[in-house]
Protein backbone atom coordinates (compact mmCIF):
# COMPACT_ATOMS: atom_id res chain seq x y z
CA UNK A 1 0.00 0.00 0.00
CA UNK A 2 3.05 2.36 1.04
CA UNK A 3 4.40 2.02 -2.45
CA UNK A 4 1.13 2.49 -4.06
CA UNK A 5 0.31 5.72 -2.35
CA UNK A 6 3.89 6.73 -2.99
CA UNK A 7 3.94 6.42 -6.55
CA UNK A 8 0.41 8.48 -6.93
CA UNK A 9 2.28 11.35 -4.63
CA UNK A 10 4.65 11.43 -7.14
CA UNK A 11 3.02 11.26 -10.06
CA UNK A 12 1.06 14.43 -8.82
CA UNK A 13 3.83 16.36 -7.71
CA UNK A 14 5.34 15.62 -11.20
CA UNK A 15 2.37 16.44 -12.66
CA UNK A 16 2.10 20.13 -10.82
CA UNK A 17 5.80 20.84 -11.28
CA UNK A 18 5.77 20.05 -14.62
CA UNK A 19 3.22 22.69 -15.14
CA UNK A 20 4.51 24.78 -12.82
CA UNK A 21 7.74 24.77 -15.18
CA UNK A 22 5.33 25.49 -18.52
CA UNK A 23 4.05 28.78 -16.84
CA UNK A 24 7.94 29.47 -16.05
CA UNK A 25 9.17 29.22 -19.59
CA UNK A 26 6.11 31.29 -21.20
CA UNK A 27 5.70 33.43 -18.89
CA UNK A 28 8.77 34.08 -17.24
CA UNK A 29 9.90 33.77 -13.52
CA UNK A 30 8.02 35.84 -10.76
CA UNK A 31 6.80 35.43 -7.34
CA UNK A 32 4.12 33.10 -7.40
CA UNK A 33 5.83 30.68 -9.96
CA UNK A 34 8.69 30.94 -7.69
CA UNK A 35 6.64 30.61 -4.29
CA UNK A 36 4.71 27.43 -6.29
CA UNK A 37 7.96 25.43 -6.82
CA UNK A 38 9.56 25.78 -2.98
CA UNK A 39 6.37 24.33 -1.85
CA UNK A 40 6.17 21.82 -4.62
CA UNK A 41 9.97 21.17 -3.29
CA UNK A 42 8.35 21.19 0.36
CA UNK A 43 5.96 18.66 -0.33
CA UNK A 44 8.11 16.14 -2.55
CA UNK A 45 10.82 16.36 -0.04
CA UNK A 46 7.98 15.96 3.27
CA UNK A 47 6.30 13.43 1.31
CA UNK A 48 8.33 10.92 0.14
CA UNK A 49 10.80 11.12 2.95
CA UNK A 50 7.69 10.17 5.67
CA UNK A 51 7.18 7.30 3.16
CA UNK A 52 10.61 5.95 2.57
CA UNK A 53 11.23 5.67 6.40
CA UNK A 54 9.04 2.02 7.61
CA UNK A 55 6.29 2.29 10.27
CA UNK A 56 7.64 1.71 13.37
């Protein structure tokens, strides 16, 4: 189930930054773009390293 769940958080967080990367490229870097990827990064990082670790 762990790797199930882990696999779907990463697929959406791939999903979102991936956007999140289109809007960069047209559109240029500002705040929000820039505020959107460190909490992409937050997440991804939060995420997956809760998951990785096994229930103790």
């Amino acid at each position: 189930m762990r790797t199930t769940i882990l696999v779907a958080v990463f697929a959406m967080i791939s999903l979102l930054g991936g956007l999140t990367l289109v809007v960069l490229v047209r559109n240029g870097p500002d705040p929000l773009t820039v505020l959107s990827l460190l909490v992409l990064a937050l997440l991804g990082f939060g995420i997956v390293g809760a998951l990785r670790e096994p229930p103790s």
